[in-house]
Protein backbone atom coordinates (compact mmCIF):
# COMPACT_ATOMS: atom_id res chain seq x y z
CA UNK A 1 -13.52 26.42 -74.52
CA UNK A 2 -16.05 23.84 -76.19
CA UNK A 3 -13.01 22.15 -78.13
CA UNK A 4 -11.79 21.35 -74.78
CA UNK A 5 -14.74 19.19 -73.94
CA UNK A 6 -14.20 16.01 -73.20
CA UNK A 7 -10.56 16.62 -73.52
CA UNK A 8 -7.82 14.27 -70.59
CA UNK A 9 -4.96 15.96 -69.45
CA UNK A 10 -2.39 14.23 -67.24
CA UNK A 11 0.39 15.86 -65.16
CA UNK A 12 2.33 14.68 -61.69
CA UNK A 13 0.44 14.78 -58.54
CA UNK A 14 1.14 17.42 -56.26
CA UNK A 15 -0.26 15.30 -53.60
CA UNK A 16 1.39 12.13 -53.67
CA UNK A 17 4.89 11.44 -55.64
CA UNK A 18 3.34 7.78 -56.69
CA UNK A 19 0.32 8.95 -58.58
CA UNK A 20 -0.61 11.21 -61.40
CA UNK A 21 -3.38 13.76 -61.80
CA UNK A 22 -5.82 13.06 -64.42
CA UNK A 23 -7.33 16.42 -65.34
CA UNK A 24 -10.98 15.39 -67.44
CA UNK A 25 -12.74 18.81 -68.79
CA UNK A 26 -16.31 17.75 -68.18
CA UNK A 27 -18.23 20.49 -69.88
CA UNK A 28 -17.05 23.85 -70.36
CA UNK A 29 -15.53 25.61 -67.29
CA UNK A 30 -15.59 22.25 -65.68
CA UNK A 31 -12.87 20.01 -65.23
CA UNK A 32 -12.89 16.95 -63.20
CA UNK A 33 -9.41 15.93 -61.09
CA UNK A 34 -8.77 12.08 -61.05
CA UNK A 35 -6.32 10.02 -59.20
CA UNK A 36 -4.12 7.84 -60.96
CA UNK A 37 -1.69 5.57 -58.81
CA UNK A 38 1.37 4.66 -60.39
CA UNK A 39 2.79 0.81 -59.00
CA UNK A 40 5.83 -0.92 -60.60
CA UNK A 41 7.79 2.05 -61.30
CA UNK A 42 11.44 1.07 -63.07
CA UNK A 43 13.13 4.48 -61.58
CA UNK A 44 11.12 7.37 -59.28
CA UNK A 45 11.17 9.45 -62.65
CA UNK A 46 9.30 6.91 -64.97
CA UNK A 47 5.83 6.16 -65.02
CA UNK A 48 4.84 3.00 -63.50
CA UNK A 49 4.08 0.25 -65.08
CA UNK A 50 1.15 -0.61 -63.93
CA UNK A 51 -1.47 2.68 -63.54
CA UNK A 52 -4.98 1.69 -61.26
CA UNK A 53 -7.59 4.10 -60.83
CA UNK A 54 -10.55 2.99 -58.01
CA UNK A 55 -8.25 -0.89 -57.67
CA UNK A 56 -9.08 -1.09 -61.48
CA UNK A 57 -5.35 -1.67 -63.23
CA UNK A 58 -4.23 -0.54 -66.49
CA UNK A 59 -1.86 -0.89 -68.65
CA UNK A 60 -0.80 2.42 -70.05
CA UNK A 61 -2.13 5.84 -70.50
CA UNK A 62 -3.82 5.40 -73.71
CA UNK A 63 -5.80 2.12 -71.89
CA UNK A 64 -7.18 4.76 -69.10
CA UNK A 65 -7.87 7.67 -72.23
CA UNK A 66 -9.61 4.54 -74.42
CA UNK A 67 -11.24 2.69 -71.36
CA UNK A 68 -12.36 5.42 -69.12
CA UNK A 69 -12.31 8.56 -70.26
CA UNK A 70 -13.96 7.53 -73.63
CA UNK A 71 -17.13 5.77 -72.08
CA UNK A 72 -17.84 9.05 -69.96
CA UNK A 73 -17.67 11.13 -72.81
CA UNK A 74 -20.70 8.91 -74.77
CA UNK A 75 -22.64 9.04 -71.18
CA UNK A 76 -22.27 12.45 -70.83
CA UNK A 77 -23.25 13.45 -74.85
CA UNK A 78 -26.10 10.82 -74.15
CA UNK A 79 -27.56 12.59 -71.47
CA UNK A 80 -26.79 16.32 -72.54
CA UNK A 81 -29.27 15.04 -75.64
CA UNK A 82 -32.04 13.88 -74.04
CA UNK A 83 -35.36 15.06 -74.27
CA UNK A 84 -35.62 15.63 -70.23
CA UNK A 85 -32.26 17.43 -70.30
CA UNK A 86 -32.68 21.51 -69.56
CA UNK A 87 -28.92 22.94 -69.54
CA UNK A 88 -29.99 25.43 -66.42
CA UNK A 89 -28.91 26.24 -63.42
CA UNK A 90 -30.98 24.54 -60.54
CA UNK A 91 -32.75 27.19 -58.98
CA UNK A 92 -34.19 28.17 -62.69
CA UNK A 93 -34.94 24.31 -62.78
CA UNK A 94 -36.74 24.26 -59.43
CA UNK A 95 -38.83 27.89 -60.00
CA UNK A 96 -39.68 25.82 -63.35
CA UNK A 97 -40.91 23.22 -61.64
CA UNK A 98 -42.76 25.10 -59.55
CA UNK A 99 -44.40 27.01 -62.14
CA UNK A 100 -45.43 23.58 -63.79
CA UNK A 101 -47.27 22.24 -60.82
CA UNK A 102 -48.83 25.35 -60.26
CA UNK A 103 -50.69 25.36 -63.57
CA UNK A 104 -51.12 21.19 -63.33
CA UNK A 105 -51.71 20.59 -59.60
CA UNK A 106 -51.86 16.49 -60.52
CA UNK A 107 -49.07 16.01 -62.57
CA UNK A 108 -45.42 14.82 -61.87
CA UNK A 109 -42.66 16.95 -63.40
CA UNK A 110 -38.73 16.17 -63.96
CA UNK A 111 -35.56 17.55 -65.49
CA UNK A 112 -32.15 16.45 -65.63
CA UNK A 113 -29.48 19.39 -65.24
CA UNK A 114 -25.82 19.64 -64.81
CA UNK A 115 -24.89 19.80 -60.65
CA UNK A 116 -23.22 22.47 -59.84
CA UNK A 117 -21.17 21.39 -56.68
CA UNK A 118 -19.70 18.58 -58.28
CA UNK A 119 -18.35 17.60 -61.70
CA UNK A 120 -18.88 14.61 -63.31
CA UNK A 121 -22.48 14.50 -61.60
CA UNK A 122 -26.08 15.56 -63.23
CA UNK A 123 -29.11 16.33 -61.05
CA UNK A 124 -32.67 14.56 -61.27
CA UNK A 125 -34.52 17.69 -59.98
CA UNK A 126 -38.54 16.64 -59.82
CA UNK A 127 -41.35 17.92 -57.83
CA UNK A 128 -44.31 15.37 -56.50
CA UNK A 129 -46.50 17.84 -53.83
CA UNK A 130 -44.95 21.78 -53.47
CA UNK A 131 -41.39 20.93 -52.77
CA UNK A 132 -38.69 20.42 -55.93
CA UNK A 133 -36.56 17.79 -54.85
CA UNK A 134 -33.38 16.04 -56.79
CA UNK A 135 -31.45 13.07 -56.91
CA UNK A 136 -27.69 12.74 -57.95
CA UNK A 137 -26.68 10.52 -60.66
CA UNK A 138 -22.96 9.93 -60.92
CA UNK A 139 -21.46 9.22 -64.38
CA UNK A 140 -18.54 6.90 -64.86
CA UNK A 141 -17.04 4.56 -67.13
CA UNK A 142 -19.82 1.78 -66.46
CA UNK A 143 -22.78 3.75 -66.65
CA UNK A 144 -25.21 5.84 -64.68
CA UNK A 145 -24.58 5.60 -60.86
CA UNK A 146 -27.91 6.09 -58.59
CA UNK A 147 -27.45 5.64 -55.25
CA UNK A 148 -25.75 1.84 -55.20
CA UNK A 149 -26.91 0.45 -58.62
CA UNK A 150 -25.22 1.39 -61.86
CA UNK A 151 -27.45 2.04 -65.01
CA UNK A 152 -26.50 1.39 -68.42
CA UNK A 153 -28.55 4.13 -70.31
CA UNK A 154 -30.37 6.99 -69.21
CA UNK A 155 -33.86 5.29 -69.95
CA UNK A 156 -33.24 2.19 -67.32
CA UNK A 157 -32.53 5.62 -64.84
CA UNK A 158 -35.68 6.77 -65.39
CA UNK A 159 -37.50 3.63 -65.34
CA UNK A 160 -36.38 3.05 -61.92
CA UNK A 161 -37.26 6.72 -61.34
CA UNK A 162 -41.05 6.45 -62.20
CA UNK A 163 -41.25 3.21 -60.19
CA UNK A 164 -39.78 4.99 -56.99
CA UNK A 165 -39.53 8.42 -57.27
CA UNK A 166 -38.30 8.79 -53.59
CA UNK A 167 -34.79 6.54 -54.30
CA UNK A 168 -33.52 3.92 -56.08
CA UNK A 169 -33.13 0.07 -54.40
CA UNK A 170 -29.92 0.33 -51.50
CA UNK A 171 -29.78 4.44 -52.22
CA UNK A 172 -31.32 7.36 -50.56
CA UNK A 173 -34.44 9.14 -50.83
CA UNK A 174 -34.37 13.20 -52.65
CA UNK A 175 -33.31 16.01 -50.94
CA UNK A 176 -35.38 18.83 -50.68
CA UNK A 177 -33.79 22.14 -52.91
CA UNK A 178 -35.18 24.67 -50.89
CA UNK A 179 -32.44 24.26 -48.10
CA UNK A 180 -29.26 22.36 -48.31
CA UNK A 181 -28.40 20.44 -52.02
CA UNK A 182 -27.39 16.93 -52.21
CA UNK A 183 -23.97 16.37 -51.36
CA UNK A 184 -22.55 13.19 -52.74
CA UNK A 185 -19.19 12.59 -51.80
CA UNK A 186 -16.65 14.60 -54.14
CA UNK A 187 -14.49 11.30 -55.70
CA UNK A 188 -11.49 12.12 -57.53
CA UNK A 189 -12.05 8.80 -59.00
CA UNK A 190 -14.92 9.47 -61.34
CA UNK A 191 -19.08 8.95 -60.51
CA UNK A 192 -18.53 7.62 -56.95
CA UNK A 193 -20.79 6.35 -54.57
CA UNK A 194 -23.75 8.26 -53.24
CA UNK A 195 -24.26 7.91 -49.41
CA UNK A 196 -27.13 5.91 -48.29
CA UNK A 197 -29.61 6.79 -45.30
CA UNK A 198 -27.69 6.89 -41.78
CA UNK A 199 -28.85 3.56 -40.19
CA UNK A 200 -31.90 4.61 -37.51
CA UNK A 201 -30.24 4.53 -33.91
CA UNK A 202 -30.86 0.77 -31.87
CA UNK A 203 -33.63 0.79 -29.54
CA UNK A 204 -33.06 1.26 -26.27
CA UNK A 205 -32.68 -1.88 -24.24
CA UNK A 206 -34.78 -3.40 -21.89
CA UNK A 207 -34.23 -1.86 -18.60
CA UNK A 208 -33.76 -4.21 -16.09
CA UNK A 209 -36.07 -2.60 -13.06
CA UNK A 210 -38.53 -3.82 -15.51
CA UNK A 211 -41.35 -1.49 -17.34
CA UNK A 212 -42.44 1.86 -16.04
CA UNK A 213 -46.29 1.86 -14.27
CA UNK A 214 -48.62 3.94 -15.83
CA UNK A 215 -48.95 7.51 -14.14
CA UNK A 216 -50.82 7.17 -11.25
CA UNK A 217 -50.04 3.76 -10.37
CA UNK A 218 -49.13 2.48 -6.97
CA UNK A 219 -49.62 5.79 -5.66
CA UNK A 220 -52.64 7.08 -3.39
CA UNK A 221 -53.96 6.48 -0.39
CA UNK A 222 -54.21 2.07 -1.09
CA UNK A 223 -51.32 -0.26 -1.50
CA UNK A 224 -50.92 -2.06 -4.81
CA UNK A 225 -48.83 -5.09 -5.46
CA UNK A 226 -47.73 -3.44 -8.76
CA UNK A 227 -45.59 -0.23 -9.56
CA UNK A 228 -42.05 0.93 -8.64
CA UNK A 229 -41.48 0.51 -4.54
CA UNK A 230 -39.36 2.25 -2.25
CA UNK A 231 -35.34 1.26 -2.55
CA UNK A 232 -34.78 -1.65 0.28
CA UNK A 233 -31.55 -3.56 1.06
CA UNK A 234 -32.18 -5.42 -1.86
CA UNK A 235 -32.37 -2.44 -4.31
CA UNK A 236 -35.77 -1.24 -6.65
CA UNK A 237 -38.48 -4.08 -6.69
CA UNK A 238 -40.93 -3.85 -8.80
CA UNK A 239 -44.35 -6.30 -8.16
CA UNK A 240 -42.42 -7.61 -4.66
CA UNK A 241 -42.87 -6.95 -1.14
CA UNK A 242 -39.59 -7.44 0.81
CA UNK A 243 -39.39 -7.41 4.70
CA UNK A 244 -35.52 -7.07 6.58
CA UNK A 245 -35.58 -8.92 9.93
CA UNK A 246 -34.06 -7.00 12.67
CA UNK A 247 -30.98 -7.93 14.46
CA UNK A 248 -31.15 -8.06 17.96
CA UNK A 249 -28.34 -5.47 19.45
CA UNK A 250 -27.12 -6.64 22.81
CA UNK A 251 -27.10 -4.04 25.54
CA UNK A 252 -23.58 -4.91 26.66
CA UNK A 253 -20.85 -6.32 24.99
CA UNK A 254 -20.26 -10.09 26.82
CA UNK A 255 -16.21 -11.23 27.24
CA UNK A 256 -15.72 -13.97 25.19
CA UNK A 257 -16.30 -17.57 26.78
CA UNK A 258 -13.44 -20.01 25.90
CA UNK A 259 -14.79 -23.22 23.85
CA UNK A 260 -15.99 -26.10 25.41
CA UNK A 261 -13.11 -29.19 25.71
CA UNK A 262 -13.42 -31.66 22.75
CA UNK A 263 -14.96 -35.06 23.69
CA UNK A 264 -14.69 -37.69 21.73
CA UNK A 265 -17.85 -39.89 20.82
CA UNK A 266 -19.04 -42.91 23.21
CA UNK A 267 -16.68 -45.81 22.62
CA UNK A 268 -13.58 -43.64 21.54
CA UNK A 269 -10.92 -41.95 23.53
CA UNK A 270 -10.25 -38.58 23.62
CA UNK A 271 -8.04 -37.92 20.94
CA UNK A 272 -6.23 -34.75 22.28
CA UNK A 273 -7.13 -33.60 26.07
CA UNK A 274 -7.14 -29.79 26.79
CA UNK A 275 -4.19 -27.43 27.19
CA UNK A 276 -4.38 -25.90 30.70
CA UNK A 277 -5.48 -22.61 31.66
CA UNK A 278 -2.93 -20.02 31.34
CA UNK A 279 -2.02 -18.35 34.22
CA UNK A 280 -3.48 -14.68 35.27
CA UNK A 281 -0.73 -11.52 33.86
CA UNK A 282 1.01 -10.25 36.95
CA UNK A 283 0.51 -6.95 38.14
CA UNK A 284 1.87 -4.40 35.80
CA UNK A 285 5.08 -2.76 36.12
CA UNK A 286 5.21 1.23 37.54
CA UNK A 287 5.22 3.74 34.48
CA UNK A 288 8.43 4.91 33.48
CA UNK A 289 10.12 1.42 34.54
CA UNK A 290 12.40 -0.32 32.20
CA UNK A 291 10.81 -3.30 30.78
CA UNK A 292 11.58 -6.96 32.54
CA UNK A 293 13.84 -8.95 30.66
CA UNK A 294 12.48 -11.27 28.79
CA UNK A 295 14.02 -15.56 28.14
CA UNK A 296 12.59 -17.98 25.19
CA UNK A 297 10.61 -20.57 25.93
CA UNK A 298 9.30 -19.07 29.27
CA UNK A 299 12.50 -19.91 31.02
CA UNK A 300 13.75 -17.92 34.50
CA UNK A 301 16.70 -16.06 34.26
CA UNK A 302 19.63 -17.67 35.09
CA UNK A 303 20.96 -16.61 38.76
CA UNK A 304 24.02 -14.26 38.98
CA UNK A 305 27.81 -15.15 39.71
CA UNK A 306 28.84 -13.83 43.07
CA UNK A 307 31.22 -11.11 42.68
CA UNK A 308 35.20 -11.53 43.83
CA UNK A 309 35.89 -10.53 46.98
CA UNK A 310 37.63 -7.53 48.52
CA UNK A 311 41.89 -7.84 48.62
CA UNK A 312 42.75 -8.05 51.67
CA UNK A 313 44.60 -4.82 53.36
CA UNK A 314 48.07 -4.03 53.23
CA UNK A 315 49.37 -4.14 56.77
CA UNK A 316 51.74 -1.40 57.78
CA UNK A 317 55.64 -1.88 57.05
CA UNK A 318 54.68 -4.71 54.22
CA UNK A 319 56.06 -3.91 50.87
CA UNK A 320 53.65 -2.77 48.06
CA UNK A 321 52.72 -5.47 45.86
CA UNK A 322 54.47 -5.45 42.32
CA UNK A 323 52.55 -5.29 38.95
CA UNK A 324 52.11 -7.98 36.94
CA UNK A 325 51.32 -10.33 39.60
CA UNK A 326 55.63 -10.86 39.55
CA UNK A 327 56.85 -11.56 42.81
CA UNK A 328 59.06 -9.29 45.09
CA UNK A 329 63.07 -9.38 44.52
CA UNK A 330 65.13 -11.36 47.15
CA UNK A 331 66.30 -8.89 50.09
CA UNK A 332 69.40 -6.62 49.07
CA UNK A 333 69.04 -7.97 45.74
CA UNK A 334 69.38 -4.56 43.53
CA UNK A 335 66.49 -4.08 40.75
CA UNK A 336 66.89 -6.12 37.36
CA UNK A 337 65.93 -4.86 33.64
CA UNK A 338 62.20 -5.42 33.72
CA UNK A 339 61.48 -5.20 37.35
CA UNK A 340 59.80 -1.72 38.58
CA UNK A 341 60.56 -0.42 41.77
């Protein structure tokens, strides 16, 4: 209820098992999550000593309720009570609007509501032409946040405002309430950052054929110097005239002539003469033919040993000749151990 407002709850994180959750009720039915990260813990079930939300340390829980939570309460009562405040929703801001610069085509009307996407943000909703259009303002413990500059009062806000109602220095221009609504990024660590404009794309380099012609161009019945020119060996040309010089094909393919000997100058000898000619290949050997032996260095192959020649015949009556090349026993001599008969 409204004795909850304002109000800083803190319980674990169900996210990460080194932080808390610090649960700030904006306004009513709105309650704001907030990261706290625990670092220097004495045991996994103690609190850390040291407790940092957004890099900025502290020292305890009361330091974050007295040092953060308290500032964003007197911002938000500040602006809540100002004389452009209008506690609607903000279609009945923008139909308001509408209705304002209907009856007073030249005049420049504003509000600041609550946003309804995210807490912890209000909504500069304002209408120059026919179109409302709004600006986010983020609300933390240093002040005001438009776009990427931080305002210490509402009045500095809309100073800056009336001097450029499209954005603030380094933020982003309105967007338009008909369609989408401003979508700041949804910080768990109080009025973050709005996002600026996305950076225009890089032009398109140079190309390197050079510029495109004008239509019409180096086309037609006359030649021109200028425009793009038919691809050549050389690739696209543009401005240039090439011409390829033909290569004169030979109508038959010439053997190839041996080079000239090497002659030394007048007055020197001839450092190395010519080899000789090598001989002409021999006819070549009938198909199916085993191949001809071949011996390093060009050598002929050695000549062939003369084979043995016949024995001689056994004449008739002569005893046969013993193995072993032993000779025969003496006559009537019987047979020893180791002789064969």
């Amino acid at each position: 209820g409204d004795a909850l407002v304002g109000e800083a709850l803190i319980r674990p994180s169900s996210q990460n098992c080194d932080a808390l959750a610090l649960h700030w009720v904006v306004r009513k039915g709105r309650i704001k999550v907030i990261e706290v990260l625990e670092e220097e813990k004495d045991t996994s079930a103690s609190i850390g000593n040291v407790l940092k939300i957004k890099n900025e340390p502290y020292g305890s829980i009361d330091e974050i309720l007295g040092r953060y939570i308290a500032p964003m309460n007197g911002l938000i009562e500040e602006i809540s009570s100002h004389r452009k405040f209008n506690d609607k929703l903000e279609d009945e801001i923008d139909t308001e609007l509408r209705a304002l610069k209907k009856r007073v085509p030249k005049g420049i009307f504003y509000f600041f509501c609550w946003h309804e996407e995210h807490p912890g943000y209000a909504s500069l909703r304002y209408i120059l032409q026919n179109t409302p259009r709004s600006h986010p303002i983020g609300i933390n413990c240093e002040g005001f946040q438009w776009g990427k500059k931080i305002y210490g009062n509402v009045e500095k806000v809309l100073a800056e405002f009336k001097t450029n109602p499209h954005g603030s220095a380094g933020g982003r221009g309105g967007s338009r309430s008909g369609g989408g609504r401003p979508a700041p990024p949804p910080s768990r660590h109080g009025g973050g950052g709005v996002p600026s404009h996305h950076s225009p794309p890089p032009p398109k380099p140079a190309s390197q054929w050079g510029p495109r012609p004008p239509t019409g161009s180096g086309s037609g019945g006359g030649s021109s110097t200028s425009g793009w020119k038919q691809p050549t060996n050389s690739g696209w040309q543009s401005g240039t005239t090439t011409t390829s010089t033909a290569v004169p094909t030979p109508s038959k393919w010439k053997t190839p002539q041996p080079p000239p000997p090497a002659t030394a100058p007048p007055g020197r000898p001839n450092p190395r003469p010519s080899p000789p000619p090598r001989p002409p290949p021999g006819p070549s050997p009938p198909r199916g033919a085993p191949p001809p032996p071949t011996f390093p260095f060009g050598q002929p192959p050695p000549p062939m040993a003369k084979p043995p020649p016949p024995p001689a015949p056994i004449p008739p009556g002569a005893p046969p000749p013993f193995p072993y090349g032993q000779p025969p026993p003496p006559p009537g001599m019987p047979p020893q151990q180791g002789w064969r008969s």
